[in-house]
N, C-alpha and C. Protein backbone atom coordinates (compact mmCIF):
# COMPACT_ATOMS: atom_id res chain seq x y z
N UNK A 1 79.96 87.60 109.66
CA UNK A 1 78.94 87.00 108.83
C UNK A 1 79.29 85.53 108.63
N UNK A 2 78.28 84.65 108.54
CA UNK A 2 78.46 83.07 108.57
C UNK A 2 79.01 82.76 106.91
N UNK A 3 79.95 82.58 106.78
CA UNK A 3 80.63 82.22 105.55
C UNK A 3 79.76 81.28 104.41
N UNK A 4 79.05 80.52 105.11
CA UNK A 4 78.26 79.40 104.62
C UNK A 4 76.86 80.27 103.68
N UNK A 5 76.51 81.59 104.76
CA UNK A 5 75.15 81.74 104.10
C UNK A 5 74.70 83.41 103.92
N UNK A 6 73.69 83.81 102.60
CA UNK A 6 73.91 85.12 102.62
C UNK A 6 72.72 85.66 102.67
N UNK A 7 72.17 86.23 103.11
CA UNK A 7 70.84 86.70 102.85
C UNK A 7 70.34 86.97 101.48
N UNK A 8 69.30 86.37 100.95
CA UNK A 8 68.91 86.65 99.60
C UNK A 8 69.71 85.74 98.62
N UNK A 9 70.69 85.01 99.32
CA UNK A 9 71.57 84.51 98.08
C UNK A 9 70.99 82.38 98.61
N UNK A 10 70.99 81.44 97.54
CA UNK A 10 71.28 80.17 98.19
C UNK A 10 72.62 79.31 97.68
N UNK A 11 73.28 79.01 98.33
CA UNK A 11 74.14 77.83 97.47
C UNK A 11 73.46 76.86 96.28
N UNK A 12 75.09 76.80 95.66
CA UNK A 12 74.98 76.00 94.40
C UNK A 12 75.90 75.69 94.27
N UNK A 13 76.75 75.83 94.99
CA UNK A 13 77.96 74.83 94.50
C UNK A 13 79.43 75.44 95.34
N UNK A 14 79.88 74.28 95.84
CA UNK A 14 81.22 74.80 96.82
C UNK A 14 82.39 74.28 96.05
N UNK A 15 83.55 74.82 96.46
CA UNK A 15 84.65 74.96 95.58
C UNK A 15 86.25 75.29 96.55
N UNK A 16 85.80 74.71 97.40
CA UNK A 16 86.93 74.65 98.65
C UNK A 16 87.03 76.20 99.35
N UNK A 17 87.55 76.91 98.07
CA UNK A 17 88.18 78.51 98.82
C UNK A 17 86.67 79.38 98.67
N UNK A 18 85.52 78.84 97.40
CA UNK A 18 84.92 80.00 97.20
C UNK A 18 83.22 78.99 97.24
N UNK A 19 82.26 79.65 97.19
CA UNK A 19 80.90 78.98 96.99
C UNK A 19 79.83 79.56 96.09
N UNK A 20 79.52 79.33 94.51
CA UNK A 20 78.97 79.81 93.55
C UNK A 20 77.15 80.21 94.40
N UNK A 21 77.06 81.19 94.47
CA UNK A 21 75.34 81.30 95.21
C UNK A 21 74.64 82.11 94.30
N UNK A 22 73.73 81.92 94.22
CA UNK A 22 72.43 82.24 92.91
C UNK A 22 71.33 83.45 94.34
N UNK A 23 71.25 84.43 93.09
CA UNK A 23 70.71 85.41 94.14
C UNK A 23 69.15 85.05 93.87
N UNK A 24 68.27 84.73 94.75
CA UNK A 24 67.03 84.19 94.86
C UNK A 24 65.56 85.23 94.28
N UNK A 25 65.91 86.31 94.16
CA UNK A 25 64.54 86.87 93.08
C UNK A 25 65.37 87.23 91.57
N UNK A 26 66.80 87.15 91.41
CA UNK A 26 67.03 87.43 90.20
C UNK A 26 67.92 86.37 89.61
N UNK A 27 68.55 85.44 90.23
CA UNK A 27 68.63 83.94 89.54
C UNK A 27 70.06 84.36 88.90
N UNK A 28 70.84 85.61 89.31
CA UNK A 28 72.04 85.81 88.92
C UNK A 28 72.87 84.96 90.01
N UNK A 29 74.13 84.26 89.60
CA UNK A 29 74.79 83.92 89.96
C UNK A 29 76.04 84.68 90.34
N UNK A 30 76.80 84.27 91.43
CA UNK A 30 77.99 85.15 92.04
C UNK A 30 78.96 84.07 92.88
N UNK A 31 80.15 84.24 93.16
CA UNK A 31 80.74 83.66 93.49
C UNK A 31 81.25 84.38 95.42
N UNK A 32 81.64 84.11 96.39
CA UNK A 32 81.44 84.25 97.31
C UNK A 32 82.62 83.55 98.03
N UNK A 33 83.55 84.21 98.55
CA UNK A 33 84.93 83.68 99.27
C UNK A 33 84.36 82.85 100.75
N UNK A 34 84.94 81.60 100.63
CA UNK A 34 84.97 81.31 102.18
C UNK A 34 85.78 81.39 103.23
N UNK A 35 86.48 82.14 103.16
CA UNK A 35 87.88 82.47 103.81
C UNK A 35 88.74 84.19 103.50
N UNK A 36 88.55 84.62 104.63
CA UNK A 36 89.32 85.79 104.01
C UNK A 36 90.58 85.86 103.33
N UNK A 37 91.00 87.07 102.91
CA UNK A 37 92.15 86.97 101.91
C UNK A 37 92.54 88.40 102.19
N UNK A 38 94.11 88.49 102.19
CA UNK A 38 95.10 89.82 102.37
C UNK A 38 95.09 90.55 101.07
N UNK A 39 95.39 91.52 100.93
CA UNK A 39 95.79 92.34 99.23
C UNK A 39 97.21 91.52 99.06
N UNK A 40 97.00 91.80 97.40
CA UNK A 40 98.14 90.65 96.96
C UNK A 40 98.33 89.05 96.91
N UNK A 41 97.62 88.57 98.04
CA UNK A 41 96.93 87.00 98.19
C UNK A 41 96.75 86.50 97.02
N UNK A 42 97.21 85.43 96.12
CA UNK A 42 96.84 84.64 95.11
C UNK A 42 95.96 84.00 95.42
N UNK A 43 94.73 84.02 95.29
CA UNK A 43 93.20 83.57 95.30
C UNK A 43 93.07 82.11 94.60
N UNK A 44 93.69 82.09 93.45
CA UNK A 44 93.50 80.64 92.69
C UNK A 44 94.60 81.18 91.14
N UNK A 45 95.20 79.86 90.91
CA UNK A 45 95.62 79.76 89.48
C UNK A 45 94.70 79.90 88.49
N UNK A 46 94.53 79.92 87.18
CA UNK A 46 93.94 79.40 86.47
C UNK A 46 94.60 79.44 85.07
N UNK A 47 93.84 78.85 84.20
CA UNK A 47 94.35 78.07 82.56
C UNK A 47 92.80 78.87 81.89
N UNK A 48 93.27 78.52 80.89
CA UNK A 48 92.44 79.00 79.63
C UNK A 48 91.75 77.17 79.49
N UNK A 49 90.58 77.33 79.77
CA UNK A 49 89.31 76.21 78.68
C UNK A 49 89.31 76.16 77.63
N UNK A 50 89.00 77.18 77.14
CA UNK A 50 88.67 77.38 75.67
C UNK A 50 90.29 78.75 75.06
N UNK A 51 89.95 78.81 73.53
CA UNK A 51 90.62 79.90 73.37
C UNK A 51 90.23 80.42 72.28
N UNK A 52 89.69 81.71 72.20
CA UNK A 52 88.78 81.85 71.01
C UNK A 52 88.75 83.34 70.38
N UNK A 53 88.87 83.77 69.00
CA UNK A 53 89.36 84.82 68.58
C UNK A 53 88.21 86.09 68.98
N UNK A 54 87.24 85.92 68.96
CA UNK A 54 85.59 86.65 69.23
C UNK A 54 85.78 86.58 70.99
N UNK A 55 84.85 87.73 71.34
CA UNK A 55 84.78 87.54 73.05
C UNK A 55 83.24 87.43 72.91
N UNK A 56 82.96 86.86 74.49
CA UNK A 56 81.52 86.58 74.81
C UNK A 56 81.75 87.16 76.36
N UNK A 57 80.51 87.20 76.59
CA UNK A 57 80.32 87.59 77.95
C UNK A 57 81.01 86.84 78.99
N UNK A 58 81.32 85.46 78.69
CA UNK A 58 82.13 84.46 79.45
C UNK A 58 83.57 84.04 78.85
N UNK A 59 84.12 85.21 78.30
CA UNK A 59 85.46 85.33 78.16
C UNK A 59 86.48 86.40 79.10
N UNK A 60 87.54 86.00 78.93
CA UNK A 60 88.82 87.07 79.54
C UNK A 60 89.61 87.24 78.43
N UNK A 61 90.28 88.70 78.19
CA UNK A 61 91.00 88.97 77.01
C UNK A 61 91.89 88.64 77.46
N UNK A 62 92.86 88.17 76.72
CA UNK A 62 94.81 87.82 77.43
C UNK A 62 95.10 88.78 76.35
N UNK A 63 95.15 89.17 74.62
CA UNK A 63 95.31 89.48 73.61
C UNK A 63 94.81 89.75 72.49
N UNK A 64 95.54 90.56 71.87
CA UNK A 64 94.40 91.02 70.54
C UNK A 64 93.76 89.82 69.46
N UNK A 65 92.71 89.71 69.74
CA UNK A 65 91.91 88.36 69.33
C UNK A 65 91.73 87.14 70.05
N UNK A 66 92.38 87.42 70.75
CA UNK A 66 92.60 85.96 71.97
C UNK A 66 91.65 86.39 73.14
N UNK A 67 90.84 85.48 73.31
CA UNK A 67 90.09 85.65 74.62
C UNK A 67 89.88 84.03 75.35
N UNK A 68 89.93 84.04 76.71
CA UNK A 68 89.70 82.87 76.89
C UNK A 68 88.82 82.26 77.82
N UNK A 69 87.94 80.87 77.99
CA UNK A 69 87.38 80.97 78.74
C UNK A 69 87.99 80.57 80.18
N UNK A 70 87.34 80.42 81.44
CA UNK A 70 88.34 80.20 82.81
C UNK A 70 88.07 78.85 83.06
N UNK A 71 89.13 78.24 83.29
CA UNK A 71 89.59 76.92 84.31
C UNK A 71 90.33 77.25 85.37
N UNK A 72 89.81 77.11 86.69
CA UNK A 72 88.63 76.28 87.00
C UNK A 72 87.08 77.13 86.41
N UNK A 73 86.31 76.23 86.38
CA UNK A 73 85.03 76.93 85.75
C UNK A 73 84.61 77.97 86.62
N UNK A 74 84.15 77.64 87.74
CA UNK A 74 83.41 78.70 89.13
C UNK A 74 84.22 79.83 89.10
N UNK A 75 85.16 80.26 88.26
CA UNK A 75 85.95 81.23 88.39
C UNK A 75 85.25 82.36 86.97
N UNK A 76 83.77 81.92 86.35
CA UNK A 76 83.18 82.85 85.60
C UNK A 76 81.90 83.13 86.75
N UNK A 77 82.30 83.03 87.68
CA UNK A 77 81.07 83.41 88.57
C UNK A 77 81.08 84.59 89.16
N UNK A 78 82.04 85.07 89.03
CA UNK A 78 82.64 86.59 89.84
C UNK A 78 82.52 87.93 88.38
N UNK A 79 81.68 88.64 89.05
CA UNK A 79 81.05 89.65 88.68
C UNK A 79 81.71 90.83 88.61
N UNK A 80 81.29 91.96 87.83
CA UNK A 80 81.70 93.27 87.65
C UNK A 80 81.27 93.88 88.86
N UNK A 81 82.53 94.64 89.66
CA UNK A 81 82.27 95.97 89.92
C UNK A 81 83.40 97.05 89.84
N UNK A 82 82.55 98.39 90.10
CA UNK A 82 83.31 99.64 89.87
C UNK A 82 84.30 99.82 91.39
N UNK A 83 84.21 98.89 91.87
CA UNK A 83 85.05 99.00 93.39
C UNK A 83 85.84 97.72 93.49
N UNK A 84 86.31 96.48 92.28
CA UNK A 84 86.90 95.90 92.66
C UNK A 84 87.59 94.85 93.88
N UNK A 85 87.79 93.62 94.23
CA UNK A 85 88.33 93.44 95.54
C UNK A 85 88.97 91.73 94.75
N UNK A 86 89.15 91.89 93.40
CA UNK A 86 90.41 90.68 93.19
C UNK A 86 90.66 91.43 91.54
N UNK A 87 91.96 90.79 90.89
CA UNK A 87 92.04 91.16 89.81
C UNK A 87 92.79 90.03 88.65
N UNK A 88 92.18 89.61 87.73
CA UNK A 88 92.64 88.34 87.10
C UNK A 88 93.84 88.95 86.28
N UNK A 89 94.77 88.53 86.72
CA UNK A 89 96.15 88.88 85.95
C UNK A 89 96.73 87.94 85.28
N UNK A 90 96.40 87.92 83.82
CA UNK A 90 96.50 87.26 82.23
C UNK A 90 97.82 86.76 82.46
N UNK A 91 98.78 87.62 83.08
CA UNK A 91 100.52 86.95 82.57
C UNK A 91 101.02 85.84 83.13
N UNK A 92 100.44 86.05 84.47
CA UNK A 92 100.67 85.42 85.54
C UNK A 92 99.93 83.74 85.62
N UNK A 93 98.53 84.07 85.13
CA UNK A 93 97.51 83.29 85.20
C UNK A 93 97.03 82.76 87.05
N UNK A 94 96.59 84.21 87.34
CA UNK A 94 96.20 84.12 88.67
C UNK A 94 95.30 85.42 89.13
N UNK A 95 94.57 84.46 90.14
CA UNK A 95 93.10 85.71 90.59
C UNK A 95 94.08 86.28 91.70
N UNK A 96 93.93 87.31 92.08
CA UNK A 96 94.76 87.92 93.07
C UNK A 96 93.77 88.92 94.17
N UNK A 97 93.88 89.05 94.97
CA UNK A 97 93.38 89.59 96.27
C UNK A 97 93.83 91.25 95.72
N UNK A 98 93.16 92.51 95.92
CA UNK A 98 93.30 93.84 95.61
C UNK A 98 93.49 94.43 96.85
N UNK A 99 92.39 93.77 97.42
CA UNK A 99 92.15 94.26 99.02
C UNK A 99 92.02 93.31 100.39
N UNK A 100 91.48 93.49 101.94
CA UNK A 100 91.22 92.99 102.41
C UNK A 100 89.64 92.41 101.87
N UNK A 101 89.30 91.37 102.08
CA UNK A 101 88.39 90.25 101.61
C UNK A 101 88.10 89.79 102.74
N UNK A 102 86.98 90.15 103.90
CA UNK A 102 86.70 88.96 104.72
C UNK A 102 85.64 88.05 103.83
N UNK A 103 85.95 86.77 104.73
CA UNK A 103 84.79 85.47 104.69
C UNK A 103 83.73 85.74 104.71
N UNK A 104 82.53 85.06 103.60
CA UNK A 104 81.70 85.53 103.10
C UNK A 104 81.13 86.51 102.24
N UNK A 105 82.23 87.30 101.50
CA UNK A 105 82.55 88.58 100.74
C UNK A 105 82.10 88.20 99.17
N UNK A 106 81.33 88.21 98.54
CA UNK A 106 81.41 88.45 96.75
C UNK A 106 82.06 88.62 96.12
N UNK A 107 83.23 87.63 95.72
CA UNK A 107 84.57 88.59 94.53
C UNK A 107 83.83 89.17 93.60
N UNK A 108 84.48 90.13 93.02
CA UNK A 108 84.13 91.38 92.19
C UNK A 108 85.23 91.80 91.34
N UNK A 109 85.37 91.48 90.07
CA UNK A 109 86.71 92.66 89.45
C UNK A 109 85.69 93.30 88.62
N UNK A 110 86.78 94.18 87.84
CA UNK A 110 86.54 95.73 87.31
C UNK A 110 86.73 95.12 85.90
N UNK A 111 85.69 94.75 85.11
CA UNK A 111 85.44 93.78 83.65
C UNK A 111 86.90 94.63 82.62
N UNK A 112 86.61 96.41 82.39
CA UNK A 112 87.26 96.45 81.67
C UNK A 112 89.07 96.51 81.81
N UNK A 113 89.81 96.02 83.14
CA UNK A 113 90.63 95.80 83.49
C UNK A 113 91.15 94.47 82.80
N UNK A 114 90.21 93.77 81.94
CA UNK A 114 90.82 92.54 81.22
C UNK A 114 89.71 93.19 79.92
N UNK A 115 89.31 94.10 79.38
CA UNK A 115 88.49 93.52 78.22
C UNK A 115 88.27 95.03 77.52
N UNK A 116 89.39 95.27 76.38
CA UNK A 116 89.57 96.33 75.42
C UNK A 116 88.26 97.03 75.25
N UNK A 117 87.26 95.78 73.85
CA UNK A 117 86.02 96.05 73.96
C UNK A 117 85.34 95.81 74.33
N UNK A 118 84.22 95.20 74.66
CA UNK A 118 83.23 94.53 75.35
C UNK A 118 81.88 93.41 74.38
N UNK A 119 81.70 93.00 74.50
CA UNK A 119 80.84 92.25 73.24
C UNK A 119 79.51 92.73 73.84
N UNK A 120 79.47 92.64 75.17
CA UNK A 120 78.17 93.16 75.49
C UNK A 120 78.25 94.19 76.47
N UNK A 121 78.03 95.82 76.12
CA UNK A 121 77.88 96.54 77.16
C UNK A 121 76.56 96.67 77.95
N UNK A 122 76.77 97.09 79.45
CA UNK A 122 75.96 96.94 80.04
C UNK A 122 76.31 97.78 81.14
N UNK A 123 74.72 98.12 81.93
CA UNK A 123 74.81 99.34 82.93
C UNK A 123 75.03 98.70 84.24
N UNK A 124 75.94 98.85 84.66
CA UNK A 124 76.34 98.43 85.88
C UNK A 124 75.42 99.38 87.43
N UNK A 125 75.24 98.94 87.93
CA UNK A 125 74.29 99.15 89.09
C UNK A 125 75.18 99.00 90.60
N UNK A 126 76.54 98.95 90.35
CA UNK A 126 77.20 98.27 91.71
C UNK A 126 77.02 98.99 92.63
N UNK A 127 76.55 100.84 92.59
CA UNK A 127 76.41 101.44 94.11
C UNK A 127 77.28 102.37 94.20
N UNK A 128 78.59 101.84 94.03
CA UNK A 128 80.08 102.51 94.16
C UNK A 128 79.88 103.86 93.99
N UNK A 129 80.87 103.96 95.04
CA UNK A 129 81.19 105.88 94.82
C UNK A 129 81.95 105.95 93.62
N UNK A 130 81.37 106.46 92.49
CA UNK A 130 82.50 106.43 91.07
C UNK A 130 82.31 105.38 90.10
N UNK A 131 80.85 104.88 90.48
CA UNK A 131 80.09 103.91 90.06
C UNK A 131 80.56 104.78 88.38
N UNK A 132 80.66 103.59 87.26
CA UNK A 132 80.96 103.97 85.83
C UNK A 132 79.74 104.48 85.22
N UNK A 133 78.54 103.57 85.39
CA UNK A 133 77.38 103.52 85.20
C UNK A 133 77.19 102.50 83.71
N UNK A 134 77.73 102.93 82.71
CA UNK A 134 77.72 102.14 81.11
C UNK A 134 79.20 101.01 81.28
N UNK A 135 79.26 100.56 80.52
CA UNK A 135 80.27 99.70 80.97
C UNK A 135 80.71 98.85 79.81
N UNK A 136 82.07 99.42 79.10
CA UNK A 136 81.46 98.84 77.48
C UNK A 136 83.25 98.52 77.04
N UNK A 137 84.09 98.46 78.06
CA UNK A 137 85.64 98.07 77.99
C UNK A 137 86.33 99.17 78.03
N UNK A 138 87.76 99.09 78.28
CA UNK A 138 88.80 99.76 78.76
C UNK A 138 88.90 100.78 77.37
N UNK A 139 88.83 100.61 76.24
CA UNK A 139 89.12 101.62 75.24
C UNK A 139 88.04 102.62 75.45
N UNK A 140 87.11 102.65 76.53
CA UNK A 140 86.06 103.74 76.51
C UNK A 140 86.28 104.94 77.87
N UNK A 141 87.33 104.41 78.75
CA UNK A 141 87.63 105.14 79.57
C UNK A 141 88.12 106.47 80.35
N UNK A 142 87.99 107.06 81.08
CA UNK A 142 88.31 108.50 80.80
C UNK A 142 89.91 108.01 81.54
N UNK A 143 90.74 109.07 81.23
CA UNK A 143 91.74 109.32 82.09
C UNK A 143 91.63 108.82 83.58
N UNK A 144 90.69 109.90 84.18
CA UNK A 144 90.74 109.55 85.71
C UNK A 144 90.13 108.11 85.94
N UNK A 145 89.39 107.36 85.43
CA UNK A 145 88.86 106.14 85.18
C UNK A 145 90.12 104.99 85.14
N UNK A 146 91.02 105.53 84.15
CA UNK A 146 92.01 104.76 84.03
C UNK A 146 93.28 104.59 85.47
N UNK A 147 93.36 105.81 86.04
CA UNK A 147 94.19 105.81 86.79
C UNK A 147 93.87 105.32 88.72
N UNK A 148 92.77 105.02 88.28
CA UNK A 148 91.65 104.32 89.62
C UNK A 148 91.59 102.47 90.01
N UNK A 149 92.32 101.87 88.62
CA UNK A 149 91.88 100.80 88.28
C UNK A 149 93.28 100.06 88.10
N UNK A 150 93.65 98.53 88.57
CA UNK A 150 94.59 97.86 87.72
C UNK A 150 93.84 97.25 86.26
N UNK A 151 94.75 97.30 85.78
CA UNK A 151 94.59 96.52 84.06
C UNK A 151 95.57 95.55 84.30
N UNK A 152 95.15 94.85 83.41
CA UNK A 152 96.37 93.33 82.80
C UNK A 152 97.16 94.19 81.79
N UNK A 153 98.38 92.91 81.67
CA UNK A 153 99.63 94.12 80.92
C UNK A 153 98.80 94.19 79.48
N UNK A 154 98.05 93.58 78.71
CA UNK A 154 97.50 93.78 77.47
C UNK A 154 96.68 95.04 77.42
N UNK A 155 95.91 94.76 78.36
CA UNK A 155 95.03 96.35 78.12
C UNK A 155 95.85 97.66 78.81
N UNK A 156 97.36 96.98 79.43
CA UNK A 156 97.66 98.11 79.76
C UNK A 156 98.52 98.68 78.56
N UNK A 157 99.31 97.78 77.45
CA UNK A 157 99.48 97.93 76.07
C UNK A 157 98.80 99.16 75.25
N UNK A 158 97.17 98.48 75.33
CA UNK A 158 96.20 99.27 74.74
C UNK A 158 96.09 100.60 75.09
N UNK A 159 96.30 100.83 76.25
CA UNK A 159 95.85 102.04 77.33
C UNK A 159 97.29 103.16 76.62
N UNK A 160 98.30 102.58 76.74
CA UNK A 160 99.57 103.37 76.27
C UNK A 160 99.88 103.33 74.48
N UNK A 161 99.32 102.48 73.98
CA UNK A 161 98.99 102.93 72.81
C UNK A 161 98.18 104.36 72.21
N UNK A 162 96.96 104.01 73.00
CA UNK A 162 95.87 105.56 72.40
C UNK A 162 96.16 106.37 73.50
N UNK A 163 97.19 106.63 74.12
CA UNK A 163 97.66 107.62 74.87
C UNK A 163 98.64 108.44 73.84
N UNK A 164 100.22 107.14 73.25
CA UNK A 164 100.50 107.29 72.00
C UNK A 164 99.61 108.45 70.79
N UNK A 165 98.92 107.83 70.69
CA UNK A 165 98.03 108.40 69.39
C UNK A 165 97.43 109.74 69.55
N UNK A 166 96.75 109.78 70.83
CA UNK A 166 96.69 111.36 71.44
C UNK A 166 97.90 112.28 71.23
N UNK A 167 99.06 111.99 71.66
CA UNK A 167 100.08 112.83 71.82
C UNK A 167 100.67 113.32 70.53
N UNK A 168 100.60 111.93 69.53
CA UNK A 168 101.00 113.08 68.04
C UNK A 168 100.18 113.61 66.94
């Protein structure tokens, strides 16, 4: 596939490794690799913009009350799915490759892998075999849900906490 162009999608903005493209009957935006990438591949650094106790739809949780927004910016362009293929890891402060990624591919992580609760749940449509369907953060997860997915070490905190709380 031509890295440059997607069917249904147009550019809006290039970004060396990735290219922000706006999908043309629904005006959603997505972000789009220009270069393939190995599993494990560090995709891009990033820093916290903002840092703010409340989450929004254009936050990442690092901590309890702490959410932040992404620097570089084009890095809130990458979308939820239930099949994953990068994963933003809070400790580190880096997007990371899950899987093979060829050129021209849609990054995609798994929202509640960084985000306890969710400020806005929403029905995810990604297709996936194991598709979630509701989508409302990691404290809503089943077991097998949990064990399908990486988390950041915070929600993985959370995850072994109310595991904790189950057990006594």
């Amino acid at each position: 596939m031509d890295a440059t162009s997607t069917p249904g999608y147009r550019p809006v903005s290039n970004h060396v490794i990735a290219e922000v493209r706006q999908h043309i009957s629904s005006g959603q935006n997505a972000l789009f690799t220009l270069r393939s990438w190995q599993p494990g591949e560090v995709i891009a650094d990033f820093s916290a913009g903002t840092i703010s106790a409340e989450p929004t739809y254009l936050t990442v949780q690092i901590a309890e009350g702490k959410h932040i927004t992404l620097q570089p910016e084009f890095l809130q362009y990458i979308n939820h799915s239930c099949e994953p293929n990068v994963f933003f890891d809070t400790t580190l402060m880096q997007l990371v490759a899950l899987k093979d990624i060829p050129a021209g591919t849609e990054f995609a992580f798994f929202y509640p892998s960084s985000e306890w609760e969710m400020t806005q749940s929403f029905h995810c449509y990604c297709g996936k075999t194991g598709c979630l369907g509701e989508i409302r953060g990691a404290a809503h997860l089943s077991p097998e849900a949990v064990s399908q997915h990486r988390f950041t070490d915070f929600i993985q905190s959370c995850l072994a906490k109310k595991a904790d709380k189950k057990v006594a």
